[in-house]
Protein backbone atom coordinates (compact mmCIF):
# COMPACT_ATOMS: atom_id res chain seq x y z
CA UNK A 1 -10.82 6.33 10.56
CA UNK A 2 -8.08 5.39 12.95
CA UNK A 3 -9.21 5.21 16.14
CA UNK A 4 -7.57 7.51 19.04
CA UNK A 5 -10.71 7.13 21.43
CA UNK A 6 -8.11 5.85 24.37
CA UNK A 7 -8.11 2.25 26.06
CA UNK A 8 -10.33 -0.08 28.19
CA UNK A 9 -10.64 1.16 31.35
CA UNK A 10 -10.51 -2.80 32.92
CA UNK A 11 -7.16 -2.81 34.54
CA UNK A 12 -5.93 -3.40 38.19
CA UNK A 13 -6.49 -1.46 40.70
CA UNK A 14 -3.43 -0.95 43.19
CA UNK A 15 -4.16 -3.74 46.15
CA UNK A 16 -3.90 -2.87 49.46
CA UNK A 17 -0.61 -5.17 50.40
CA UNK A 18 1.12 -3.42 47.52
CA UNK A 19 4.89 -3.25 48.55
CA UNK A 20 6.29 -0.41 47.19
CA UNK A 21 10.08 -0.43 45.99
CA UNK A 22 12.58 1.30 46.94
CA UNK A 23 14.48 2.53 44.40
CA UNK A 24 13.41 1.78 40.28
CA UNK A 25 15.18 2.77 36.88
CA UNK A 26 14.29 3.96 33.96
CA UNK A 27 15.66 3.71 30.66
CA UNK A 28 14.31 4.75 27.03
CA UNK A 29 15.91 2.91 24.24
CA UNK A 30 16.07 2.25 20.33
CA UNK A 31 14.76 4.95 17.81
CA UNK A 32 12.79 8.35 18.82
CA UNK A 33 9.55 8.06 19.03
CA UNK A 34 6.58 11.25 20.31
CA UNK A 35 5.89 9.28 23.99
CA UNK A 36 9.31 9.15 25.33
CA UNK A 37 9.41 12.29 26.90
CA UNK A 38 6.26 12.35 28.15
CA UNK A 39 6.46 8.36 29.47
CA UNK A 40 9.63 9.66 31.40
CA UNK A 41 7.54 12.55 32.83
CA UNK A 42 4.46 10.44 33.80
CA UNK A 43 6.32 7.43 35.57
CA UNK A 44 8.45 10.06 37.51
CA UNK A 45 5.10 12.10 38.73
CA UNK A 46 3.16 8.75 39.31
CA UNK A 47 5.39 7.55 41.74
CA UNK A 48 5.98 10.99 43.45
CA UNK A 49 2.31 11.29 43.92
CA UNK A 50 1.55 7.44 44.67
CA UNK A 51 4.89 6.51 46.23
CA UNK A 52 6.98 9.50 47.12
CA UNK A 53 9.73 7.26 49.25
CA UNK A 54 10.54 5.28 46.16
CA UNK A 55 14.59 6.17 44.67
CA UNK A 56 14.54 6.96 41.29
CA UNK A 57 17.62 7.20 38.97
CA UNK A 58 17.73 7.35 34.76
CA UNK A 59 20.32 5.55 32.80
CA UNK A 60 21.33 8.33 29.89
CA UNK A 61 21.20 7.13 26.81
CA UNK A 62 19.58 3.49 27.09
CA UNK A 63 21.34 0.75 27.38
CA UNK A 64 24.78 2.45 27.02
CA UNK A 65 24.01 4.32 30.21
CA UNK A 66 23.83 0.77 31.97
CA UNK A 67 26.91 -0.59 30.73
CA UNK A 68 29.01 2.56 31.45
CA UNK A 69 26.80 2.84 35.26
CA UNK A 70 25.70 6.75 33.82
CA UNK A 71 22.61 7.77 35.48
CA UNK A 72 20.67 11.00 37.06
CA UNK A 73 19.23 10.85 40.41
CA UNK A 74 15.82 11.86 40.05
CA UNK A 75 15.83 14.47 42.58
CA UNK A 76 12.71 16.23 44.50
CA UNK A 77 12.83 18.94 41.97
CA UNK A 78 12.75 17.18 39.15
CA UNK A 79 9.85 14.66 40.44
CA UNK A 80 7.78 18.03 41.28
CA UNK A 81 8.21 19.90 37.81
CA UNK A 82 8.17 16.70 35.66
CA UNK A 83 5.35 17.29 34.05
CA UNK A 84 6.89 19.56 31.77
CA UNK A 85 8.27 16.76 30.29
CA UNK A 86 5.07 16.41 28.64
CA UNK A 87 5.78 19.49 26.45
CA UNK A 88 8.46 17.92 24.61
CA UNK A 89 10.03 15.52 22.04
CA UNK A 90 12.40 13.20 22.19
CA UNK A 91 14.08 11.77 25.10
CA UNK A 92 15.21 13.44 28.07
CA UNK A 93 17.23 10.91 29.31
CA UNK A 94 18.98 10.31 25.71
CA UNK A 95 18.56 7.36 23.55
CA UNK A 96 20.82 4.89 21.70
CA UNK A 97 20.77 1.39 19.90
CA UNK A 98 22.39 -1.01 21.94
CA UNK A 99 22.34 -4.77 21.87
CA UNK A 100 23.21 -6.51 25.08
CA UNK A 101 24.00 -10.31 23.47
CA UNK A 102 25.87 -8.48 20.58
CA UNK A 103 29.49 -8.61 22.51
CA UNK A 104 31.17 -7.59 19.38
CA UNK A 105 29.53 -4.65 18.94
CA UNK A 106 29.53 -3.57 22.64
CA UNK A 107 33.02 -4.00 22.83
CA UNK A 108 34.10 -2.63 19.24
CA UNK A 109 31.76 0.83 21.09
CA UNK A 110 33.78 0.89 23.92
CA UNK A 111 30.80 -0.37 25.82
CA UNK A 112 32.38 -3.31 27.76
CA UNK A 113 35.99 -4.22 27.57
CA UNK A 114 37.70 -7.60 25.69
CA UNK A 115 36.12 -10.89 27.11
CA UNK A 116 33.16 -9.14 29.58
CA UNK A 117 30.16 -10.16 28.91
CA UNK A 118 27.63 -7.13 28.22
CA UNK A 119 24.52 -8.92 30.07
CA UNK A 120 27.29 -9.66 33.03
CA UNK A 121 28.35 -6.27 33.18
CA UNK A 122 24.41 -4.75 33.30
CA UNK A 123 23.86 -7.31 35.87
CA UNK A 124 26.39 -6.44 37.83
CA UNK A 125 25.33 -2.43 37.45
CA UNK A 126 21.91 -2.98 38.19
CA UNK A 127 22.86 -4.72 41.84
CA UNK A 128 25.56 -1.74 42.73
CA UNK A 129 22.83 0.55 42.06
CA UNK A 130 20.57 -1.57 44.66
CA UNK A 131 17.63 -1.24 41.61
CA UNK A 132 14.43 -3.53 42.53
CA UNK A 133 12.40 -2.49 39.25
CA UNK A 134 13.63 -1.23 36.13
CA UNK A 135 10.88 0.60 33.83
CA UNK A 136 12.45 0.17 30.17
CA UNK A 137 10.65 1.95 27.52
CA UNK A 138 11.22 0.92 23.98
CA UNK A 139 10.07 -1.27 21.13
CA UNK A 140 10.15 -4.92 21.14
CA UNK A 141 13.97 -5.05 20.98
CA UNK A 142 14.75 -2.68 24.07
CA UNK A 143 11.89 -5.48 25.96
CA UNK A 144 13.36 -8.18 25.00
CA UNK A 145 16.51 -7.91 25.98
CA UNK A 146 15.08 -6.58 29.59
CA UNK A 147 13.50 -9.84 30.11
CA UNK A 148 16.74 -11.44 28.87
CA UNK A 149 18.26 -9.45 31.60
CA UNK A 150 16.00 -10.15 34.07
CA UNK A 151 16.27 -13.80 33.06
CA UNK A 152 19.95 -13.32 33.88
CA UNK A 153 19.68 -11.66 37.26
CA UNK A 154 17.16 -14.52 38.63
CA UNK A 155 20.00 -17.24 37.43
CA UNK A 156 22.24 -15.42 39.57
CA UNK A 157 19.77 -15.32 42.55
CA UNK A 158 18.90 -11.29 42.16
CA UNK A 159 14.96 -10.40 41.78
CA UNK A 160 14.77 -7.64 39.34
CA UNK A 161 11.60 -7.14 37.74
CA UNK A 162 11.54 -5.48 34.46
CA UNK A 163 8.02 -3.23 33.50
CA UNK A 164 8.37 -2.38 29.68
CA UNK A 165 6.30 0.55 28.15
CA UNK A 166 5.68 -0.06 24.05
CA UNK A 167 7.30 2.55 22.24
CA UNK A 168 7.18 2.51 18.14
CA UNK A 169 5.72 4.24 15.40
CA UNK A 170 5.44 1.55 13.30
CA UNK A 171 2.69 -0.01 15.68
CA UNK A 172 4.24 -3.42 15.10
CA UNK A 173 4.57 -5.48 17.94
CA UNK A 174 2.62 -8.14 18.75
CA UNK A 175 0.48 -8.59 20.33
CA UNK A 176 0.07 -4.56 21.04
CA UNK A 177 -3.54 -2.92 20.43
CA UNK A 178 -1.37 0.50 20.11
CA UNK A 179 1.79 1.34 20.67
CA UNK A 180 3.10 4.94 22.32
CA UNK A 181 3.63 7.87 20.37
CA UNK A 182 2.17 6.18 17.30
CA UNK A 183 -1.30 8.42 17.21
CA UNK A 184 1.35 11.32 17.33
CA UNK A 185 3.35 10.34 14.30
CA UNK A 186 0.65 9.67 12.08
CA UNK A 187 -0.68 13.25 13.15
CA UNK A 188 2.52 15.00 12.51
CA UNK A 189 3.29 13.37 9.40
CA UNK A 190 0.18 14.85 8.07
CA UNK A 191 0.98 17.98 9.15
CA UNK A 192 4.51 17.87 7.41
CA UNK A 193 2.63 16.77 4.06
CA UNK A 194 0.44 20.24 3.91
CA UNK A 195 3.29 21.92 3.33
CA UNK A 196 5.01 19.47 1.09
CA UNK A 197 2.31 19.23 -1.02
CA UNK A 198 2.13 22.61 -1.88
CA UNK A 199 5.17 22.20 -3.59
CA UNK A 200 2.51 20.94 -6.11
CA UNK A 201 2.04 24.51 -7.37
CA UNK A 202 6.12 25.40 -7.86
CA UNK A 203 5.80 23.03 -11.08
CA UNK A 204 3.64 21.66 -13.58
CA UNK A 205 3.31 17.77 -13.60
CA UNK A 206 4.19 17.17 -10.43
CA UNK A 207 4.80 13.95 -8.82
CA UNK A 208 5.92 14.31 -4.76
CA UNK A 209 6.64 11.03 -3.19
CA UNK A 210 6.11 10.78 1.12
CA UNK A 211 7.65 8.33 2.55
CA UNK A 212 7.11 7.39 6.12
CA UNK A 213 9.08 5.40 8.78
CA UNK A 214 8.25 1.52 8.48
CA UNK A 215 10.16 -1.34 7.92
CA UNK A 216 8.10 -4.14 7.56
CA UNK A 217 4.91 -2.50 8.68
CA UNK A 218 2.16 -0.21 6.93
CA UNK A 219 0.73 0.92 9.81
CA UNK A 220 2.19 4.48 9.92
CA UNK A 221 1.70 5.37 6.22
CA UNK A 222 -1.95 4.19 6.16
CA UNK A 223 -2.54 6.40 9.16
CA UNK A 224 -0.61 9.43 8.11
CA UNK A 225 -2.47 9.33 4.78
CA UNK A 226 -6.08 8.86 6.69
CA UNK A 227 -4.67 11.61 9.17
CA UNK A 228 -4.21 13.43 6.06
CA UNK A 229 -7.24 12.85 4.12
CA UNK A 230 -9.17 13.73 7.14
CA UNK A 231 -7.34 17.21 7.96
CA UNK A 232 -7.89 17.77 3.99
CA UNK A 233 -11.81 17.40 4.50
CA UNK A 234 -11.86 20.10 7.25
CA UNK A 235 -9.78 22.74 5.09
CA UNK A 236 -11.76 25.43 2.74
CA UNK A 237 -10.58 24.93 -0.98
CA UNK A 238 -11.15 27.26 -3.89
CA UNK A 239 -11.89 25.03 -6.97
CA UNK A 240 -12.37 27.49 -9.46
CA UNK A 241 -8.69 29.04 -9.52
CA UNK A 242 -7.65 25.03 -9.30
CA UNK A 243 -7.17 24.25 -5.43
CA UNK A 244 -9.70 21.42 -5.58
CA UNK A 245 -9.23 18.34 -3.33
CA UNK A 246 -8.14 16.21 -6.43
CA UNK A 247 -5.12 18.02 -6.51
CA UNK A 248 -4.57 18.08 -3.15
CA UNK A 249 -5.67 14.34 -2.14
CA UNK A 250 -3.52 11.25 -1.54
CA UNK A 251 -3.09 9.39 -4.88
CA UNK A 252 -1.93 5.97 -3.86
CA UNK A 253 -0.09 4.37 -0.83
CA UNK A 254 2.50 1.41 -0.98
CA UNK A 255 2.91 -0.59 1.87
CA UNK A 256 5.06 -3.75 2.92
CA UNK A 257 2.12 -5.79 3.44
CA UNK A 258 0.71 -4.98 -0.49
CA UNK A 259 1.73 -5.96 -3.67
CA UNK A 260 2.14 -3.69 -5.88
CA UNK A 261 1.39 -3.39 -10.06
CA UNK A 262 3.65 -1.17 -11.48
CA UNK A 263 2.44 -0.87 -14.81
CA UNK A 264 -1.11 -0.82 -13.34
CA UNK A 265 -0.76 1.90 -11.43
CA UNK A 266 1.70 3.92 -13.99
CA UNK A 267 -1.48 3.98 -16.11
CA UNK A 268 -3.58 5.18 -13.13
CA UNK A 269 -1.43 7.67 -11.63
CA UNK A 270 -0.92 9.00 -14.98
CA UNK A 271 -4.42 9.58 -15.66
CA UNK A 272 -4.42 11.58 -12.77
CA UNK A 273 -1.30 13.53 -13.36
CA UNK A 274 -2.91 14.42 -16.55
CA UNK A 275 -6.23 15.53 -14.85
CA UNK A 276 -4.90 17.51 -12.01
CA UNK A 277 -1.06 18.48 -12.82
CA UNK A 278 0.06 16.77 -10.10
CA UNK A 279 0.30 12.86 -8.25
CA UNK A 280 0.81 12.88 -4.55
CA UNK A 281 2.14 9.40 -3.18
CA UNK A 282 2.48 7.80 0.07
CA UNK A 283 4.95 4.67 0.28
CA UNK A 284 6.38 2.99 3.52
CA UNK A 285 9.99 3.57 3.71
CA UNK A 286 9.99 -0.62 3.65
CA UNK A 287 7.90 -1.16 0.75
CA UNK A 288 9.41 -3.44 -2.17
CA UNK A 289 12.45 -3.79 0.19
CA UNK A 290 13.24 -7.37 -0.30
CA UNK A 291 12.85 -6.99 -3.99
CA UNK A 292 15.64 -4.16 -4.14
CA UNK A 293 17.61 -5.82 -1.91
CA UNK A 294 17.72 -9.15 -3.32
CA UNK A 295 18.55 -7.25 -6.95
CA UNK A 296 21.65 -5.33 -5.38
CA UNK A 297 22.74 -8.74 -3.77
CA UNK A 298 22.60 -10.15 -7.26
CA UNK A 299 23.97 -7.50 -8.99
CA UNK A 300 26.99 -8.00 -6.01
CA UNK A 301 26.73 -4.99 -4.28
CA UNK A 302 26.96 -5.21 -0.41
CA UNK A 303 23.85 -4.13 2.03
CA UNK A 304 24.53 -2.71 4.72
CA UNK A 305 23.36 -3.90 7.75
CA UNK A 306 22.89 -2.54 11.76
CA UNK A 307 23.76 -4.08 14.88
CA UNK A 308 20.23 -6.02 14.86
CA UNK A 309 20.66 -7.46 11.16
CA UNK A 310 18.10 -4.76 9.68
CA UNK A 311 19.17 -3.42 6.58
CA UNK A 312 20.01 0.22 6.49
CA UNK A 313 17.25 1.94 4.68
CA UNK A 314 18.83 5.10 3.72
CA UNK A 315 21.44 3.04 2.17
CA UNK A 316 18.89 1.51 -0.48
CA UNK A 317 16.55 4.91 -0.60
CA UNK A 318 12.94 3.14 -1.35
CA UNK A 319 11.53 6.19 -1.65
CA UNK A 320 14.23 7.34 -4.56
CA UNK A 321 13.75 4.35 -6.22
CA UNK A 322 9.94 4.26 -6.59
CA UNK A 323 10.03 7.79 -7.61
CA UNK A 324 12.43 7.41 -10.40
CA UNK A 325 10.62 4.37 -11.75
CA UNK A 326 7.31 5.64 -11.58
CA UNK A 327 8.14 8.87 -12.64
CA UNK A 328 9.12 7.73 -16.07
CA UNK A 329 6.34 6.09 -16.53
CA UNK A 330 4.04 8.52 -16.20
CA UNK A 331 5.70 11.59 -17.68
CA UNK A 332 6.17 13.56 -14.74
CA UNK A 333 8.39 16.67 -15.25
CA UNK A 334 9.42 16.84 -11.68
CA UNK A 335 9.88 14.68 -8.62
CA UNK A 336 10.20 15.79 -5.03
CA UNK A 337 10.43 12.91 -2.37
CA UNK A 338 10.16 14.06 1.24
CA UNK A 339 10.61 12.26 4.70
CA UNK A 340 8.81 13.37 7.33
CA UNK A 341 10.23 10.19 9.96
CA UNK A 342 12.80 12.94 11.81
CA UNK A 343 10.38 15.31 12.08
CA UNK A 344 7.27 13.19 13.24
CA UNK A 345 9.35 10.85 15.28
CA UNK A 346 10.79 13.86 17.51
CA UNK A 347 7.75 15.41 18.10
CA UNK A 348 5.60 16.01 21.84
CA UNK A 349 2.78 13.67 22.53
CA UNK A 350 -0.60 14.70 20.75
CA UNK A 351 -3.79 14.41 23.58
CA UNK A 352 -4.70 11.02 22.73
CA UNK A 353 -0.89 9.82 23.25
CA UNK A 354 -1.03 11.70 26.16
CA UNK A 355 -4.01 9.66 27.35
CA UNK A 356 -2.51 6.52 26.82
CA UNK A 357 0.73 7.28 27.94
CA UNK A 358 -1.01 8.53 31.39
CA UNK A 359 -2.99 5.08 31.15
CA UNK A 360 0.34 2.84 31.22
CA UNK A 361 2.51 4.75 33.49
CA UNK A 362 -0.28 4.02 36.09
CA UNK A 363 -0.62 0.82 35.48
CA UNK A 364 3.33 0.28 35.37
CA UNK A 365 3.40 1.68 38.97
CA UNK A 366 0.90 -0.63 39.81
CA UNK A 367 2.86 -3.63 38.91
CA UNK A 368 5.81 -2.31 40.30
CA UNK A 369 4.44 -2.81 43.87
CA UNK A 370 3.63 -5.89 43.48
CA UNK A 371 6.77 -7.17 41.09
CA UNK A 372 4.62 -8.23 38.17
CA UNK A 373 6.77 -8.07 34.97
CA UNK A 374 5.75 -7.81 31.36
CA UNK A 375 5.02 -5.06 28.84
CA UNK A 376 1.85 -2.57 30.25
CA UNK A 377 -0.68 -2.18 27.06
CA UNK A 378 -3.75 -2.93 25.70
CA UNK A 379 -3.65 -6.76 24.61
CA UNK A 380 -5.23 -7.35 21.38
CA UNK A 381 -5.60 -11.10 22.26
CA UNK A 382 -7.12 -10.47 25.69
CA UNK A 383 -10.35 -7.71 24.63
CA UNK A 384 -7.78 -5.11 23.98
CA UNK A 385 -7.64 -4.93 27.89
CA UNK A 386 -4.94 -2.48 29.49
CA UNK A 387 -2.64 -5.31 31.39
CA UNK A 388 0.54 -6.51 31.76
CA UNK A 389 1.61 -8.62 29.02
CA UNK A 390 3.68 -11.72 29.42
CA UNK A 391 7.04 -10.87 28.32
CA UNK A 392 7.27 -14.57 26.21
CA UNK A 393 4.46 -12.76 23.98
CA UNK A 394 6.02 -9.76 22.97
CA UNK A 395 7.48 -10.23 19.65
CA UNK A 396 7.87 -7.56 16.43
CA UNK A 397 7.26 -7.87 13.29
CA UNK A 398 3.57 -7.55 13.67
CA UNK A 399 2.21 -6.28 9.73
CA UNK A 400 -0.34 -3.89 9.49
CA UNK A 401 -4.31 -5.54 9.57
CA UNK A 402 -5.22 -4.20 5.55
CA UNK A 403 -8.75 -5.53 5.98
CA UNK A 404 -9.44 -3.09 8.83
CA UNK A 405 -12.44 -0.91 7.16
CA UNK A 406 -10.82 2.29 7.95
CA UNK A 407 -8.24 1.57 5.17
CA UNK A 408 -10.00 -0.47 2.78
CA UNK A 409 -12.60 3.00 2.40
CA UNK A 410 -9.54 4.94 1.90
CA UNK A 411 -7.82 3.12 -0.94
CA UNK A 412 -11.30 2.72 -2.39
CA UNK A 413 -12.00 6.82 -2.24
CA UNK A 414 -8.61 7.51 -3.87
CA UNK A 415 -9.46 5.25 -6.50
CA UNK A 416 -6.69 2.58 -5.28
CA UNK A 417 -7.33 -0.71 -6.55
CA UNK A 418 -7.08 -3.14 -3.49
CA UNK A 419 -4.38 -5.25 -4.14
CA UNK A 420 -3.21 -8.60 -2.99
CA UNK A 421 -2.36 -8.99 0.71
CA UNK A 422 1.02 -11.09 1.32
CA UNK A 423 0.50 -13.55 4.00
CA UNK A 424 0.75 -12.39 7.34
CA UNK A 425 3.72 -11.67 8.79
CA UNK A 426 5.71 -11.50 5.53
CA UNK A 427 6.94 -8.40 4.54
CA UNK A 428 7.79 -7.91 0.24
């Protein structure tokens, strides 16, 4: 079972010379994900309660908002009903995917002008705007490129201490116990699939594909499915007129970090299909990536690519392409692939998020009076300890753990083989 139980309750406590600033930032960057909203609302009601003198302004929309010197006072109203922010998805404050060493792309956005340097200009926004702390709240790319920043600033003789909060759904940074909003989008993606997999009953020999954010990382569709599974156990079925759990029930679930034997599990699947009329399947929206890839490459077709180098997804369609091969092989009459990434990504912190979220905002505050940067979260290195992790250590990328017991049950319930693991860190 995945556990949402919360963190370690070993973290600092706020020391009695803690200095704190006068006026922080916040920023929320990179892809939605079910914590922003709620992050946003607990950082702006920890400091009203702890440090009500502190300034507080939000950049809109990330990283653009720096660059462009867009921002929201955070105004005595807003600190007192902030909490309401905790009702919501997305990102109050706005989002977007910027990359501040990418000066081509900055400037081809209208971002910075010909010849300015985008980590020059956010420098030079940060000082106007007289900010001593900025709290950036992303994945390991929005992070980063605060510590670049911050790496920047002390070059040019200004202290800015950056305090990142771990935001993805993918749970993939290392070296992250758990990272915001994750809990949630396993939970809602489970909750999209009860409906989706009734479409099991609008056709006979059925095959409906899920597929679920996740690049290079498992994570999410392992935990959706178990989310799944375990939401299944607690409903009331009625065998007899054929709504059994077989029917119901996850079938099989690609990841990145598996291989995966198609004619193996054409033979498998289609047992089932012939059993119960119908083949539900969970795949990672990055599984068997690098294969397509490399055969469009080869066939000379271009992929395209973001502002980070990571190949557009919904230009190859994974999901698609698994369904129509698998499909054929196993006689299905009809094939239904759903996403549920917009709709899990975008949706309000679940309690255990919530939790969490609570957990890091105080300890962000913490650190903020006494100018300690790094990324606040449970350190799988360190005792999965709430602390401040050294900014050098953060790093994506980080595959999904395949031995954890949780997941090897699952695949062994469904009736999964267990296949080979890749080595760690490599994504097929």
């Amino acid at each position: 079972m995945v556990n949402t139980t919360g963190v370690s309750q070993m973290r600092p406590k706020d020391p009695d010379s803690a200095n704190p600033p006068k006026k922080v930032a916040l920023l929320t960057a990179g892809g939605l994900a079910p914590c922003l909203s709620s992050a946003v609302g607990a950082l702006i009601t920890e400091y009203a309660v702890k440090h009500p003198s502190t300034e507080i302004i939000c950049y809109i929309n990330g990283y653009k908002g720096l660059l462009l010197g867009d921002s929201i006072f955070v105004t005595p109203g807003i600190r007192a009903t902030a909490s309401a922010l905790h009702l919501h998805g997305g990102s109050p404050i706005g989002n977007s995917r910027v990359k501040l060493t990418n000066v081509k792309d900055c400037v081809k956005r209208g971002l910075v002008k010909e010849g300015e340097d985008p980590q020059r200009v956010a420098a030079d926004q940060l000082i106007k705007d007289g900010v001593e702390v900025l709290h950036t709240i992303g994945g390991d790319d929005t992070n980063t490129a605060a510590a670049d920043l911050a790496a920047f600033l002390a070059r040019e003789g200004y202290n800015l201490t950056v305090i990142g909060l771990p935001k993805t759904i993918d749970n993939d940074v290392y070296p992250i116990t758990q990272s915001l909003g994750a809990w949630t989008a396993a939970e809602e993606g489970a909750k999209f699939f009860e409906n989706v997999g009734a479409e099991a009953t609008a056709n006979p020999r059925m095959m409906i594909v899920h597929e679920v954010m996740g690049r290079d990382c498992g994570w999410l569709t392992a935990a959706t499915a178990a989310k799944y599974r375990e939401r299944l156990a607690e409903r009331s079925l009625l065998p007899m007129i054929g709504l059994t759990r077989g029917r119901l029930d996850v079938h099989a679930v690609y990841i990145p970090e598996l291989s995966i034997d198609l004619e193996a599990e054409a033979l498998r699947l289609k047992a089932i299909l012939d059993e119960n009329d119908n083949v539900n399947i969970f795949i990672s929206e990055g599984a068997g990536v690098k294969d397509i890839v490399a055969k469009m490459e080869a066939e000379g077709k271009k992929v395209e690519r973001d502002a980070f180098g990571h190949v557009k997804l919904d230009s190859i369609n994974p999901g698609k392409y698994f369904a129509d091969t698998i499909s054929a092989m196993i006689g299905a009459e009809k094939v239904l692939v759903q996403k549920s990434g917009y709709f899990a990504r975008a949706a309000p912190a679940n309690k255990a998020d919530l939790r969490l979220i609570q957990q890091t905002a105080e300890l962000a505050v913490q650190q903020a009076c006494i100018r300690g940067s790094g990324v606040c979260a449970m350190d799988e290195d360190q005792g999965h300890v709430m602390r401040c992790i050294e900014f050098p250590r953060i790093k994506g990328g980080k595959p999904f753990d395949t031995s954890v017991e949780w997941f090897q049950t699952m695949l062994t319930e469904i009736g999964q083989p267990i296949p080979e693991a890749f080595p760690v860190g490599r994504a097929h």
